[in-house]
N, C-alpha and C. Protein backbone atom coordinates (compact mmCIF):
# COMPACT_ATOMS: atom_id res chain seq x y z
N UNK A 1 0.39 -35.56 -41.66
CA UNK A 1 0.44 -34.12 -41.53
C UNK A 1 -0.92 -33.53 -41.81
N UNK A 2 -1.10 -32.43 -41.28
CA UNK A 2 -2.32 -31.58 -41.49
C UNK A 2 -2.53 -30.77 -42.92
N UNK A 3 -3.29 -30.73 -43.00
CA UNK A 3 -3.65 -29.98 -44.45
C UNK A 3 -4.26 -28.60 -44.12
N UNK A 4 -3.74 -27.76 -44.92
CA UNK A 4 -4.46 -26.45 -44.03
C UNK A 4 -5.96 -26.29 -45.16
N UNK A 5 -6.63 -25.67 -44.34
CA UNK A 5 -8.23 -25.73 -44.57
C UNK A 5 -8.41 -24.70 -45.19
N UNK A 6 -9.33 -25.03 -46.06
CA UNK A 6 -10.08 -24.33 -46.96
C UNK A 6 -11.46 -23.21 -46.50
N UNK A 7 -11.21 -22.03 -46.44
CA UNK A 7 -12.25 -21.44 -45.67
C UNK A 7 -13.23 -20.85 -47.17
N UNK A 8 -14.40 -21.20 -47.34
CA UNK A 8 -15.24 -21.01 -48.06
C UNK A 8 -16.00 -19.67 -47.54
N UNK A 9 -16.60 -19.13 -48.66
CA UNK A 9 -17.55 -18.16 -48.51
C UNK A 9 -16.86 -16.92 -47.23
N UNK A 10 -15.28 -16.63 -47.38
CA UNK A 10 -14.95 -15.72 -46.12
C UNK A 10 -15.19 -16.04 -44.70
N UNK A 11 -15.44 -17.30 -44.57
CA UNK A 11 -15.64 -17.72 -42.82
C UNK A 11 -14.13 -17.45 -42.43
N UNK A 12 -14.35 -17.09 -41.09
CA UNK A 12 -12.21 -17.02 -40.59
C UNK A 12 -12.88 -18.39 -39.36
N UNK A 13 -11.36 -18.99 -39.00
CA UNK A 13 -11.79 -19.53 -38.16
C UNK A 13 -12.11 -18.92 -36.38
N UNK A 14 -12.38 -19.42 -36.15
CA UNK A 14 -12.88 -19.13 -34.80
C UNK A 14 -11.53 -18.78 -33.58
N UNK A 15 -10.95 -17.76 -33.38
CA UNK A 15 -10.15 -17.60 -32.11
C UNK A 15 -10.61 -17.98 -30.94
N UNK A 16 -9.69 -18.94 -30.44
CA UNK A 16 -9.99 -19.46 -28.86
C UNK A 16 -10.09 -18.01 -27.74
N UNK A 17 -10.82 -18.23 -26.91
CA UNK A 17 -10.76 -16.95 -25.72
C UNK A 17 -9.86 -16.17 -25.39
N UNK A 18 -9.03 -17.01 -25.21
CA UNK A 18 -7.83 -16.64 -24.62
C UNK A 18 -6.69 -15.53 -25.93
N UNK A 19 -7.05 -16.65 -26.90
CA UNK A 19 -6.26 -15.50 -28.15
C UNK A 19 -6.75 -14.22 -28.34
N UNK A 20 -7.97 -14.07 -28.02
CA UNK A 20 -8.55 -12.91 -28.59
C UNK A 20 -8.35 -11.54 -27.70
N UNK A 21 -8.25 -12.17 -26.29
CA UNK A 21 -7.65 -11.30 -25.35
C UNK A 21 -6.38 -10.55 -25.70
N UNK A 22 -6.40 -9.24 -25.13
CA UNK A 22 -4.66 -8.45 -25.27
C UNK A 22 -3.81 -9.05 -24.63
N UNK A 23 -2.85 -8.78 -25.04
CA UNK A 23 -1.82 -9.32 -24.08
C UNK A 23 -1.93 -8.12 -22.81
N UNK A 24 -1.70 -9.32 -21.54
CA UNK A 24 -1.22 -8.58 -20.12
C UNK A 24 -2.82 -8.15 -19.51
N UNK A 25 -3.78 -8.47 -20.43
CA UNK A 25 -4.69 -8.56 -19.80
C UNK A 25 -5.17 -9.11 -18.41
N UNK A 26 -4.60 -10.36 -18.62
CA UNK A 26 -4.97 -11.28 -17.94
C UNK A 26 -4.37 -11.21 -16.45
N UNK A 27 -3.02 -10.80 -16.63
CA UNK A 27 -2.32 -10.50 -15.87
C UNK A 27 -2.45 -9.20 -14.97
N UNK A 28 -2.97 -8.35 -15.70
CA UNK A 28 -3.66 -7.32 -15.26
C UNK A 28 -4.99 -7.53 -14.14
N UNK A 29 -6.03 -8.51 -14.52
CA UNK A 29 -7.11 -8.88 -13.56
C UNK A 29 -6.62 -9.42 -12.61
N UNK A 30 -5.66 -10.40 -13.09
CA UNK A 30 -5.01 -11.36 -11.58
C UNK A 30 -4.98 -10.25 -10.57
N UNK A 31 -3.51 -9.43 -10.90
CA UNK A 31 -3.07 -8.25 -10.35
C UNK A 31 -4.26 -7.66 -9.43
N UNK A 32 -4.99 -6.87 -9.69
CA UNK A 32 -6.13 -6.13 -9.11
C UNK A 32 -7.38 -7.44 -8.64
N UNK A 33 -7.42 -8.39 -8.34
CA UNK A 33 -8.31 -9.69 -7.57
C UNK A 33 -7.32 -9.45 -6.51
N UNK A 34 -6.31 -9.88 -6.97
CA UNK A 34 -5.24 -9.66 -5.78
C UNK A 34 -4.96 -8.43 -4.82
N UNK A 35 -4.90 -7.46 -5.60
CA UNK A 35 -5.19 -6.11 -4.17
C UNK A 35 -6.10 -6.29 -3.95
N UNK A 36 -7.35 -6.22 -4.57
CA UNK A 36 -8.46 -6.27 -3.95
C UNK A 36 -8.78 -7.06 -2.89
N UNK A 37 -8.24 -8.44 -2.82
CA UNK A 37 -8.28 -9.22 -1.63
C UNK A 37 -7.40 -8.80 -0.73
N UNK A 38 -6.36 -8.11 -0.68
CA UNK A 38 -5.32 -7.60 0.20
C UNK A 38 -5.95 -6.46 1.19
N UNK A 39 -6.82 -5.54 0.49
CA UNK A 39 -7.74 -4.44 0.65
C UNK A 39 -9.14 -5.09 1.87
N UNK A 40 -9.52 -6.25 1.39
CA UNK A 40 -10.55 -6.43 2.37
C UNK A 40 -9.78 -7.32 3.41
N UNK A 41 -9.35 -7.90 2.94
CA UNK A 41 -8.62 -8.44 4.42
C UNK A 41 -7.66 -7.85 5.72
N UNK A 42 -7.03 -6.50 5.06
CA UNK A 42 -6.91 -5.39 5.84
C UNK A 42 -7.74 -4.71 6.84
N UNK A 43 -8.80 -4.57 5.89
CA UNK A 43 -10.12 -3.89 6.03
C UNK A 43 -11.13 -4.55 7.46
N UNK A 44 -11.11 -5.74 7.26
CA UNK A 44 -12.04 -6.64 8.23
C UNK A 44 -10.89 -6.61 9.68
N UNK A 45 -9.16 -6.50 9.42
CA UNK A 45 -8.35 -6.43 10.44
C UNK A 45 -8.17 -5.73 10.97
N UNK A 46 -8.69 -4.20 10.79
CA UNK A 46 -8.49 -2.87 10.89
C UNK A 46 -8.05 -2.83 12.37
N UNK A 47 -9.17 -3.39 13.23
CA UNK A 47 -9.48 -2.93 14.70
C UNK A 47 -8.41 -3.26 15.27
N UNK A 48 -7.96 -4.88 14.72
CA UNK A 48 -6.59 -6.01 15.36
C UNK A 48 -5.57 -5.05 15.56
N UNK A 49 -5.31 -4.41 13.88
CA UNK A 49 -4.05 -3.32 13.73
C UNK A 49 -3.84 -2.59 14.32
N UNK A 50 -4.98 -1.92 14.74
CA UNK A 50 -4.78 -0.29 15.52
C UNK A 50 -4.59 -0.54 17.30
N UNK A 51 -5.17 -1.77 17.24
CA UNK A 51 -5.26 -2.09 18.98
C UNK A 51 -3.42 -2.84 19.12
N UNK A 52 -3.30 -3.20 18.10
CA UNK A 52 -1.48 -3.56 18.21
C UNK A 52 -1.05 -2.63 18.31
N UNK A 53 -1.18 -1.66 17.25
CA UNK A 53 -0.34 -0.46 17.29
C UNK A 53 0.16 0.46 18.27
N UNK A 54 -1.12 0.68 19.10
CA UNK A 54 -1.30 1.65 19.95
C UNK A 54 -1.12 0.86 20.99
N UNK A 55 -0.75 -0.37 21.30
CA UNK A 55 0.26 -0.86 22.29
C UNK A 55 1.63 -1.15 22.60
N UNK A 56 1.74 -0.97 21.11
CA UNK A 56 3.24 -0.76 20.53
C UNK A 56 3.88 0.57 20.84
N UNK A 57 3.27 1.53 20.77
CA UNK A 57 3.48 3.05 21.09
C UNK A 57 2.96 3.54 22.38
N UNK A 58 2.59 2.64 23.26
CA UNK A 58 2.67 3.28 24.54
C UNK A 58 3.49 3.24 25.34
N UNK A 59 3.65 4.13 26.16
CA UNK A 59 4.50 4.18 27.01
C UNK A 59 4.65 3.69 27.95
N UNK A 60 6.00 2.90 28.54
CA UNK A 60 5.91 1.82 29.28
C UNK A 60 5.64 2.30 30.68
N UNK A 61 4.87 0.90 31.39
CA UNK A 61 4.79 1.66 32.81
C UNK A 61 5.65 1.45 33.57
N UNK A 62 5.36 2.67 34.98
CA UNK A 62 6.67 2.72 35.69
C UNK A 62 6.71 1.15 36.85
N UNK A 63 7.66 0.72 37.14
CA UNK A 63 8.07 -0.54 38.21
C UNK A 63 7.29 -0.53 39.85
N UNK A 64 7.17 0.43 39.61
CA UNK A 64 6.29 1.00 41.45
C UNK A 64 5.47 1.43 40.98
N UNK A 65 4.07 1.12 41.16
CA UNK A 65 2.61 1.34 40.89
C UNK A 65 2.34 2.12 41.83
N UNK A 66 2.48 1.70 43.49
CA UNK A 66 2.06 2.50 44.32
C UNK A 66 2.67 4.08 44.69
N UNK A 67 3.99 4.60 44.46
CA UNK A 67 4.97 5.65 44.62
C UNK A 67 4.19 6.78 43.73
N UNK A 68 4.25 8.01 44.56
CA UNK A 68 3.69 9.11 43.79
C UNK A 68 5.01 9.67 42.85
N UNK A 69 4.50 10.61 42.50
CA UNK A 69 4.99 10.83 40.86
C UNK A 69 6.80 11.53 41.60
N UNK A 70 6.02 12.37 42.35
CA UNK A 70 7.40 13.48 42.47
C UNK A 70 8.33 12.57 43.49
N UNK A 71 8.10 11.29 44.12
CA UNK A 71 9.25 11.00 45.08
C UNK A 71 10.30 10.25 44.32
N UNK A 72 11.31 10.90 44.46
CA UNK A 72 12.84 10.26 43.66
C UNK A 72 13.55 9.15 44.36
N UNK A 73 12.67 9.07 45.62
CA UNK A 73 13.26 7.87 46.21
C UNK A 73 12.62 6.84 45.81
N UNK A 74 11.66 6.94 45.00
CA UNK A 74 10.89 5.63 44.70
C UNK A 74 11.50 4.97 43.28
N UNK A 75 12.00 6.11 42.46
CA UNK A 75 12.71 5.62 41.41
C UNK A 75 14.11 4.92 41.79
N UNK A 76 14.64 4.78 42.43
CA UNK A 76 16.07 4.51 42.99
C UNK A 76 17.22 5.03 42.90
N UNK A 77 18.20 5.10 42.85
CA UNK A 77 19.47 6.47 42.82
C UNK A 77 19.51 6.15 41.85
N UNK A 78 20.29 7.62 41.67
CA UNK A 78 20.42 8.07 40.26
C UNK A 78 21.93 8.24 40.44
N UNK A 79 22.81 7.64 39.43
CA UNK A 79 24.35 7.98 39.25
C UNK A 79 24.43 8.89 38.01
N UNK A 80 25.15 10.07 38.23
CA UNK A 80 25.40 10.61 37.55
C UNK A 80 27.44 11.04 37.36
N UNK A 81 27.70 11.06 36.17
CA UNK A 81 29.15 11.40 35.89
C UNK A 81 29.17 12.86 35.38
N UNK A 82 29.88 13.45 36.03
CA UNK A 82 30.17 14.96 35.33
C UNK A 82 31.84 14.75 35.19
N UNK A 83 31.82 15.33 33.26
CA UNK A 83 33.25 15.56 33.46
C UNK A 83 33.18 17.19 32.45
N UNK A 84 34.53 17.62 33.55
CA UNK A 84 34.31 19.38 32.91
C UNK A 84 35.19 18.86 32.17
N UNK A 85 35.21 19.83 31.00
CA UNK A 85 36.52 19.91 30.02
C UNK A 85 37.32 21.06 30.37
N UNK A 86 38.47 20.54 29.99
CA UNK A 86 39.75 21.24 30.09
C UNK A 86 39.73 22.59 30.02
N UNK A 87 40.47 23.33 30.49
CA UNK A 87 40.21 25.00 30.36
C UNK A 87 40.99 25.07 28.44
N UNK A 88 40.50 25.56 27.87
CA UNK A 88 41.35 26.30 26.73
C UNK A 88 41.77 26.92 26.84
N UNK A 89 43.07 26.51 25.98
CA UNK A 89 44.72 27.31 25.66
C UNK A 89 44.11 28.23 24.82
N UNK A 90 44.58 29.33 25.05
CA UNK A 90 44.87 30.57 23.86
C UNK A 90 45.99 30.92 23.41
């Protein structure tokens, strides 16, 4: 077994690094290395993102390239259902 030591003249012993740290410190730097790398790697992707994006949100094109805008025959028929409602009882 160990003998506990005799500290002469008020010496304390020496705390390892890590003890002397707060708690959650450590955990704390991890934390923020970690956004921080999240942050530049965003950062360097920027252009990738926005050029996805804004292909994501465009609007799709129409099936006939050549057909001008206003001919409805180029879109193909259109079915439509109309149903009236009932006259109301009073």
């Amino acid at each position: 077994m160990s003998e506990p030591h005799n500290h002469e003249h008020g010496e304390e012993p020496r705390a390892g690094f890590w003890a002397t740290l707060p708690r959650g410190t450590v955990t704390r730097v991890l934390l923020l290395l970690a956004l921080l790398a999240v942050v530049v790697i965003l950062q360097r992707k920027a252009g990738a993102i926005a050029g996805c994006m804004s292909q994501s949100f465009m609007a799709p094109q129409s099936r006939t390239v050549g057909a001008p805008r206003g001919d409805a025959s180029a879109r193909g028929p259109i079915h439509v259902r109309v149903q009236v409602p009932e006259a109301a009882t009073r």
